[in-house]
PDB file of N, CA and C in Angstrom:
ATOM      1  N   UNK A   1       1.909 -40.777 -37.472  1.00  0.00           N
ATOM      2  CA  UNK A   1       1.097 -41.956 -37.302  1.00  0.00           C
ATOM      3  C   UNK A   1       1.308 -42.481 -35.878  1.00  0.00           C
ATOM      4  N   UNK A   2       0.185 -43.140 -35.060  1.00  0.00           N
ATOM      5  CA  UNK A   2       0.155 -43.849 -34.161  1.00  0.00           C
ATOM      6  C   UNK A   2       1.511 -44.543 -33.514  1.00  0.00           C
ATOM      7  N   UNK A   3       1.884 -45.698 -33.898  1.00  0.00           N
ATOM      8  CA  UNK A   3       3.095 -46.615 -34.086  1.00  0.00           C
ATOM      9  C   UNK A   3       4.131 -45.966 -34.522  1.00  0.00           C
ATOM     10  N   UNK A   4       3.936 -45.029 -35.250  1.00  0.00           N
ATOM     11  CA  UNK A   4       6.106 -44.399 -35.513  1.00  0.00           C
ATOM     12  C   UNK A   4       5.606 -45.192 -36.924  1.00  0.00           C
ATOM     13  N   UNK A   5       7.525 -45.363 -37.208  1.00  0.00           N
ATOM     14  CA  UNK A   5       7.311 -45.976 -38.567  1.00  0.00           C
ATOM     15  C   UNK A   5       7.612 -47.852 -38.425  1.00  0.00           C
ATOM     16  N   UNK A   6       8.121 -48.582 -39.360  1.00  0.00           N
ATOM     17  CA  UNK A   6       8.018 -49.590 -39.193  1.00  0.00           C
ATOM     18  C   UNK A   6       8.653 -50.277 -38.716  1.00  0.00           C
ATOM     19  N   UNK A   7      10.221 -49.867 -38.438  1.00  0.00           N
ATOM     20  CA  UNK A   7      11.444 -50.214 -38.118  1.00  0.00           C
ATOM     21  C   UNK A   7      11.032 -50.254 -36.942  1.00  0.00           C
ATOM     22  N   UNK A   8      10.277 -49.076 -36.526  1.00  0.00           N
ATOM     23  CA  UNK A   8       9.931 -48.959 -35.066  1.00  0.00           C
ATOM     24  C   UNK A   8       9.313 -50.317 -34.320  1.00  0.00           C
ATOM     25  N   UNK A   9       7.957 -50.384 -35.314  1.00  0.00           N
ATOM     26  CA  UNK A   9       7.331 -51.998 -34.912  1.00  0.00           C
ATOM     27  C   UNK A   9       8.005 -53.069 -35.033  1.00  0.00           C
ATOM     28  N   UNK A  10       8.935 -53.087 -35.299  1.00  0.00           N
ATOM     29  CA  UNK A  10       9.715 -54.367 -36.004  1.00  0.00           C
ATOM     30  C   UNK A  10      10.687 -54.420 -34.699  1.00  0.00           C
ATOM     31  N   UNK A  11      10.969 -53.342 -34.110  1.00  0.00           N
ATOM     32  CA  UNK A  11      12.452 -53.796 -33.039  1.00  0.00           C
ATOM     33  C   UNK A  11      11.447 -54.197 -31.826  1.00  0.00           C
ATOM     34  N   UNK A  12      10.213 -53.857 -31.462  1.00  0.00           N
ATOM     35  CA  UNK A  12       9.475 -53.885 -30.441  1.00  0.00           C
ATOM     36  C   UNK A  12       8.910 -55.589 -30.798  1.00  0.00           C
ATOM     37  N   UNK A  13       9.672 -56.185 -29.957  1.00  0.00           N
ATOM     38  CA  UNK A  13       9.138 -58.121 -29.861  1.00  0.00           C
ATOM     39  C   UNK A  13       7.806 -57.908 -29.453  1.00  0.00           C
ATOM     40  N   UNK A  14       7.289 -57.516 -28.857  1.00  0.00           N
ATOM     41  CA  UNK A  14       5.764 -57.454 -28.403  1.00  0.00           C
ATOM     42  C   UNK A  14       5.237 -57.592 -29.196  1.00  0.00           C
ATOM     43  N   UNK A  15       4.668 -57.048 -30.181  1.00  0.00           N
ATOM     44  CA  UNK A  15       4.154 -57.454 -31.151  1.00  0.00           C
ATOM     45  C   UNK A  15       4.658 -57.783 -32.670  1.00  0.00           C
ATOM     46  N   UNK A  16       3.705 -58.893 -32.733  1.00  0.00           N
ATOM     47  CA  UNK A  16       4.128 -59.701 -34.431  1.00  0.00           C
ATOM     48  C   UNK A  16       3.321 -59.460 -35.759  1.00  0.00           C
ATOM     49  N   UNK A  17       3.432 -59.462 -36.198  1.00  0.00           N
ATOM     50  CA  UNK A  17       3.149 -59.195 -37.741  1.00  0.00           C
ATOM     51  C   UNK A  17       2.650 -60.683 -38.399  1.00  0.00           C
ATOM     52  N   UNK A  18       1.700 -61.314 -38.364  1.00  0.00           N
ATOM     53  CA  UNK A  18       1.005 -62.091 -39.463  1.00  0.00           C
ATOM     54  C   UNK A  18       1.295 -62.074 -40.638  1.00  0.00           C
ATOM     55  N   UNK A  19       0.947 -63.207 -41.597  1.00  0.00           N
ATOM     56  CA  UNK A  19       1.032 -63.295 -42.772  1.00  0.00           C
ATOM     57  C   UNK A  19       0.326 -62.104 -43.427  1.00  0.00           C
ATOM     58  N   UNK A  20      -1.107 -61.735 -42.867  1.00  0.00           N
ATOM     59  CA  UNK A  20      -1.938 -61.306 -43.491  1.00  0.00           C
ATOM     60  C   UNK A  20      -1.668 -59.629 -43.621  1.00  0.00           C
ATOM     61  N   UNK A  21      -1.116 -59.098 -42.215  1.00  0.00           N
ATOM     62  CA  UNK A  21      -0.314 -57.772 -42.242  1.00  0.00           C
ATOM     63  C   UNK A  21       0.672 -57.957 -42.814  1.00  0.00           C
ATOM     64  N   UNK A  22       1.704 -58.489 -43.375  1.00  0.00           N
ATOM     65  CA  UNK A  22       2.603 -58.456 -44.291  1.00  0.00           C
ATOM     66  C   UNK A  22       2.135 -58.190 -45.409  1.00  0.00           C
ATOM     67  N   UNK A  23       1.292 -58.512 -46.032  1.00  0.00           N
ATOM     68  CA  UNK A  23       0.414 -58.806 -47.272  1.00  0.00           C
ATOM     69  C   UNK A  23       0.304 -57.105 -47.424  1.00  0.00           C
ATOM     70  N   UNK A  24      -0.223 -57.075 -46.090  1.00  0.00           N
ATOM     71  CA  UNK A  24      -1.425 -55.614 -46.564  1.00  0.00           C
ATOM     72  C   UNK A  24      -0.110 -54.594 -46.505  1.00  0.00           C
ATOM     73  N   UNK A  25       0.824 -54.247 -45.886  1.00  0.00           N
ATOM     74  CA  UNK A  25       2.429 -53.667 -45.867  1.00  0.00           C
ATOM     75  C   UNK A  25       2.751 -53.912 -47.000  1.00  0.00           C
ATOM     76  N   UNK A  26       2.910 -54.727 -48.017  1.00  0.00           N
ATOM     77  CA  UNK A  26       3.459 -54.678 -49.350  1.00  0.00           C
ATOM     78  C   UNK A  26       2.315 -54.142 -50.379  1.00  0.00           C
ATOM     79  N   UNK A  27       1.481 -54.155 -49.724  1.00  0.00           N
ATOM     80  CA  UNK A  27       0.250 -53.822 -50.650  1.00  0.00           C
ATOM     81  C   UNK A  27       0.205 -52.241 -50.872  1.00  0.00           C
ATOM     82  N   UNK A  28       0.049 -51.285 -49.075  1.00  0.00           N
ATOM     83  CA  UNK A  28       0.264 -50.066 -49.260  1.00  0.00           C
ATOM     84  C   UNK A  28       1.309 -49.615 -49.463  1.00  0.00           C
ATOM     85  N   UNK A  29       2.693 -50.353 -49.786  1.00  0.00           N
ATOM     86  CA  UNK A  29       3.891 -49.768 -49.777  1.00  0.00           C
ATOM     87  C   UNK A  29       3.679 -49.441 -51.287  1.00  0.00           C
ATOM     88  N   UNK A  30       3.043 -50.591 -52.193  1.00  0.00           N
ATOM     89  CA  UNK A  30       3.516 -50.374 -53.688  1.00  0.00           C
ATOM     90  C   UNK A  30       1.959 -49.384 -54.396  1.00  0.00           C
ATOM     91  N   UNK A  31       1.250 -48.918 -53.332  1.00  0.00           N
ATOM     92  CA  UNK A  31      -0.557 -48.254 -53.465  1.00  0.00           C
ATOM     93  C   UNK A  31       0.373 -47.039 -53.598  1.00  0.00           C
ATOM     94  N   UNK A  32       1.369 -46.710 -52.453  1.00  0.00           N
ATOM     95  CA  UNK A  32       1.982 -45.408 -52.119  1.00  0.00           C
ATOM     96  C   UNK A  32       3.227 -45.159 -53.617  1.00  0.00           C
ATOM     97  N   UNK A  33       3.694 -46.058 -53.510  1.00  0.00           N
ATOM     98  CA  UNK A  33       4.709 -45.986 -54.769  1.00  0.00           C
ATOM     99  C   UNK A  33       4.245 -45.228 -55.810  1.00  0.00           C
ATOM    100  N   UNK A  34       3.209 -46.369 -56.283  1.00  0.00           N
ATOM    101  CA  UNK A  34       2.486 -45.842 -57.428  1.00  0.00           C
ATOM    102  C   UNK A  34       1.805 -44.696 -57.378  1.00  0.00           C
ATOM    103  N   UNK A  35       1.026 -44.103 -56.569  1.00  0.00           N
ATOM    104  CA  UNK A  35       0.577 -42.678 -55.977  1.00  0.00           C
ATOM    105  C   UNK A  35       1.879 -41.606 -56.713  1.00  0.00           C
ATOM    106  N   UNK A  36       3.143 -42.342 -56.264  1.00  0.00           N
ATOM    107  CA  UNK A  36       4.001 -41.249 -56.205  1.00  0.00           C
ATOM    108  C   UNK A  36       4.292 -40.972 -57.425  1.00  0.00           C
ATOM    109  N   UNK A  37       4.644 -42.312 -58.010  1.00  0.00           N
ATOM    110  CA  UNK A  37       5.020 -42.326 -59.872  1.00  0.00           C
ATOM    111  C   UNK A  37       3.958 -41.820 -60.688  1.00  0.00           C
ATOM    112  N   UNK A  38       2.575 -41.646 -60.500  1.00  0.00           N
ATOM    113  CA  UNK A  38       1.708 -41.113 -60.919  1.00  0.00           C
ATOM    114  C   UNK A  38       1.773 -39.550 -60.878  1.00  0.00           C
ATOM    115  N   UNK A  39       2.538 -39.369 -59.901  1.00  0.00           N
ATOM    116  CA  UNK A  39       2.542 -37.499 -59.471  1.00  0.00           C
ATOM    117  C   UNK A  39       3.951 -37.192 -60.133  1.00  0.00           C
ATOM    118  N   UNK A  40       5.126 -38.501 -60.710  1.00  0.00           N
ATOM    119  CA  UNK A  40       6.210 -37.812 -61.289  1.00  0.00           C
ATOM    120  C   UNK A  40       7.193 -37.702 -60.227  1.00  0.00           C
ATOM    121  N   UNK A  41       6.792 -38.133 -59.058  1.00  0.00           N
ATOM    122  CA  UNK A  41       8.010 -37.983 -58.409  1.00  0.00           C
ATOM    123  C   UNK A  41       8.575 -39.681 -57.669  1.00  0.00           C
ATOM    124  N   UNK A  42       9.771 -39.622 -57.843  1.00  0.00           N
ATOM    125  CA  UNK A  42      10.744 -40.596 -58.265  1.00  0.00           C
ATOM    126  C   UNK A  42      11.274 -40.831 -56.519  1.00  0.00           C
ATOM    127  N   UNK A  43      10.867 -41.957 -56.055  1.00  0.00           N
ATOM    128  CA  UNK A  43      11.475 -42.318 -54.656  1.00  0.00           C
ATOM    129  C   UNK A  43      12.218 -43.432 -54.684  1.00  0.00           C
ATOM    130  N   UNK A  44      13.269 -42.964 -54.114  1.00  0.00           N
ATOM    131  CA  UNK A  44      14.411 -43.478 -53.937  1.00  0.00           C
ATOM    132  C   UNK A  44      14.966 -44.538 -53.207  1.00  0.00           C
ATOM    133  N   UNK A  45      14.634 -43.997 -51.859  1.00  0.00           N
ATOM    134  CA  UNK A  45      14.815 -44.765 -50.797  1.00  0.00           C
ATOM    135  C   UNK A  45      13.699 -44.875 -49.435  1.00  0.00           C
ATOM    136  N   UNK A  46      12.974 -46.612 -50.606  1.00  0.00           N
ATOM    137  CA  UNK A  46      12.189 -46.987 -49.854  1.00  0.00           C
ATOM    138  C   UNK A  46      12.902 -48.031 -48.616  1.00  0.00           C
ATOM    139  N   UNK A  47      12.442 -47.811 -47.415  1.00  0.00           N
ATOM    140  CA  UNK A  47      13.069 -48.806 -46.553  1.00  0.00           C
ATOM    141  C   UNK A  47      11.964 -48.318 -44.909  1.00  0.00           C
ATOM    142  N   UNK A  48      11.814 -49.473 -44.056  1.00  0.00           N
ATOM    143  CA  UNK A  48      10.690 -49.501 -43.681  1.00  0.00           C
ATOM    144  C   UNK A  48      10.949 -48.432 -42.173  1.00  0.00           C
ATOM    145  N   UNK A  49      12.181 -47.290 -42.533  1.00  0.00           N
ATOM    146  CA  UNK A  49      12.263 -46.219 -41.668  1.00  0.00           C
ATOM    147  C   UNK A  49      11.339 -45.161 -42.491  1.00  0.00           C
ATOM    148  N   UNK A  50      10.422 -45.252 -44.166  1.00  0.00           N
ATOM    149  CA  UNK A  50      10.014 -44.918 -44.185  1.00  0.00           C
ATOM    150  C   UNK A  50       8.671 -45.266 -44.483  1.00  0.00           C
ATOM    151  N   UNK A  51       8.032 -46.271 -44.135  1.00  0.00           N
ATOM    152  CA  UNK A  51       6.586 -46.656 -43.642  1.00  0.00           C
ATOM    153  C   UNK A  51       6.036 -46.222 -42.469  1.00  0.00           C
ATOM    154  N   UNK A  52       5.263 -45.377 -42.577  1.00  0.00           N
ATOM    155  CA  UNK A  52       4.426 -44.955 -41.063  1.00  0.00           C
ATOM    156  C   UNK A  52       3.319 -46.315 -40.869  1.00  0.00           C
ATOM    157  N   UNK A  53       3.138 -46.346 -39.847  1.00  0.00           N
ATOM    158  CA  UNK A  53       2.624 -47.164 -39.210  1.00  0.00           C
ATOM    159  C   UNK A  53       1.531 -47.024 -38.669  1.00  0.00           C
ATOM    160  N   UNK A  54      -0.349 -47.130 -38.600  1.00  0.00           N
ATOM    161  CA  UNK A  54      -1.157 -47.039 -37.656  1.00  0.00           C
ATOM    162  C   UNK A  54      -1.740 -48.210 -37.381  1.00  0.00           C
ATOM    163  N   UNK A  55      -1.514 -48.891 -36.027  1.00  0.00           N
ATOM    164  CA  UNK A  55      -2.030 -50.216 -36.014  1.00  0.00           C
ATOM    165  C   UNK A  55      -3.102 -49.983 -34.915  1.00  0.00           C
ATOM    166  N   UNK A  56      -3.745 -48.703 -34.875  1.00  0.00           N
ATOM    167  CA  UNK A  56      -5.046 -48.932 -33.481  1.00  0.00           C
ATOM    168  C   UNK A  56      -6.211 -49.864 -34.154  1.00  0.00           C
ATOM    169  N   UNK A  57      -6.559 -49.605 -35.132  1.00  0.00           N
ATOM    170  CA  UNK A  57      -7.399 -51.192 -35.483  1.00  0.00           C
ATOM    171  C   UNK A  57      -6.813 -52.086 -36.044  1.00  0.00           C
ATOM    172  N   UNK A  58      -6.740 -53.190 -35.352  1.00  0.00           N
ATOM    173  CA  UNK A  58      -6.040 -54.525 -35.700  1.00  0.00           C
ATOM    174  C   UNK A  58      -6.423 -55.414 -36.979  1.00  0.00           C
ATOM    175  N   UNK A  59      -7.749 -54.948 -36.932  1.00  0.00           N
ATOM    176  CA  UNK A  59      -8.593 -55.841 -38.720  1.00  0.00           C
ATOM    177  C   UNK A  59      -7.978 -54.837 -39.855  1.00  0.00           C
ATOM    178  N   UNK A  60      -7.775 -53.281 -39.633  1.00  0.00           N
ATOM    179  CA  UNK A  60      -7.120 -53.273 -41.019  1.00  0.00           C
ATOM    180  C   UNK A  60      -6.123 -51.900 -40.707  1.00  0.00           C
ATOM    181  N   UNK A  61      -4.912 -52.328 -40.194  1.00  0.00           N
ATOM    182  CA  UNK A  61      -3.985 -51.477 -39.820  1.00  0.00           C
ATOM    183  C   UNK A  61      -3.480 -50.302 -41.591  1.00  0.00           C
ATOM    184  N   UNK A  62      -3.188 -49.380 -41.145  1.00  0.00           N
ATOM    185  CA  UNK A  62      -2.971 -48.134 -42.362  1.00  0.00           C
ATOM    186  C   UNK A  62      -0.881 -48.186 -42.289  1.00  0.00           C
ATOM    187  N   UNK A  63      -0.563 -48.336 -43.634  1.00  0.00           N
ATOM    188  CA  UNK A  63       0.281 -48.067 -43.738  1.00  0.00           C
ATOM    189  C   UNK A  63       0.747 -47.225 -44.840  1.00  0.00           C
ATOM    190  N   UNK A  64       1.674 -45.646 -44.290  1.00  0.00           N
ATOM    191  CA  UNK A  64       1.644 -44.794 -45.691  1.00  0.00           C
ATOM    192  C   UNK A  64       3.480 -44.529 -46.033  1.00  0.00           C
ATOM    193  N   UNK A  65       3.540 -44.541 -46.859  1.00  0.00           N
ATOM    194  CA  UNK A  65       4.890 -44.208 -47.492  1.00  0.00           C
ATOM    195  C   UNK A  65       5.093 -42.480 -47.393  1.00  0.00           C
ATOM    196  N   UNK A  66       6.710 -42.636 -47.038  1.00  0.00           N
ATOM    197  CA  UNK A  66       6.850 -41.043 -46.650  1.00  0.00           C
ATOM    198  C   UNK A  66       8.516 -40.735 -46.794  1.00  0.00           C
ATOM    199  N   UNK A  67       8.800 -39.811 -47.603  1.00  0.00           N
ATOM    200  CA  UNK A  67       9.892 -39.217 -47.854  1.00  0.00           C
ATOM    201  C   UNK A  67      10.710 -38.985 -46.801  1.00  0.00           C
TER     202      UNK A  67
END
């Protein structure tokens, strides 16, 4: 992805994260979860070294969960 993962965006002060991108980050984190529990496979360790990150459009940035 674009951005790395999230940890990545998060140490970089330059840019901030809104209420509304937070929202949508918990939204695809638990879209991806469930994706996964649907396929049977059991993730462990979610933590936001594993959220990829694409923020080139700012109205609706992509965030995907990744082993």
């Amino acid at each position: 992805m674009v951005n790395g993962s999230l940890k990545q965006v998060l140490q970089k002060k330059v840019r901030r994260i809104d209420c509304r991108k937070r929202l949508l980050i918990i939204m695809d984190a638990a879209y991806g979860m469930e994706y996964l529990h649907g396929k049977s496979v059991v993730h462990f360790d979610l933590k936001c070294e594993n959220l990829l990150v694409n923020m080139k459009d700012p109205q609706c940035p992509v965030y995907k969960v990744t082993m």
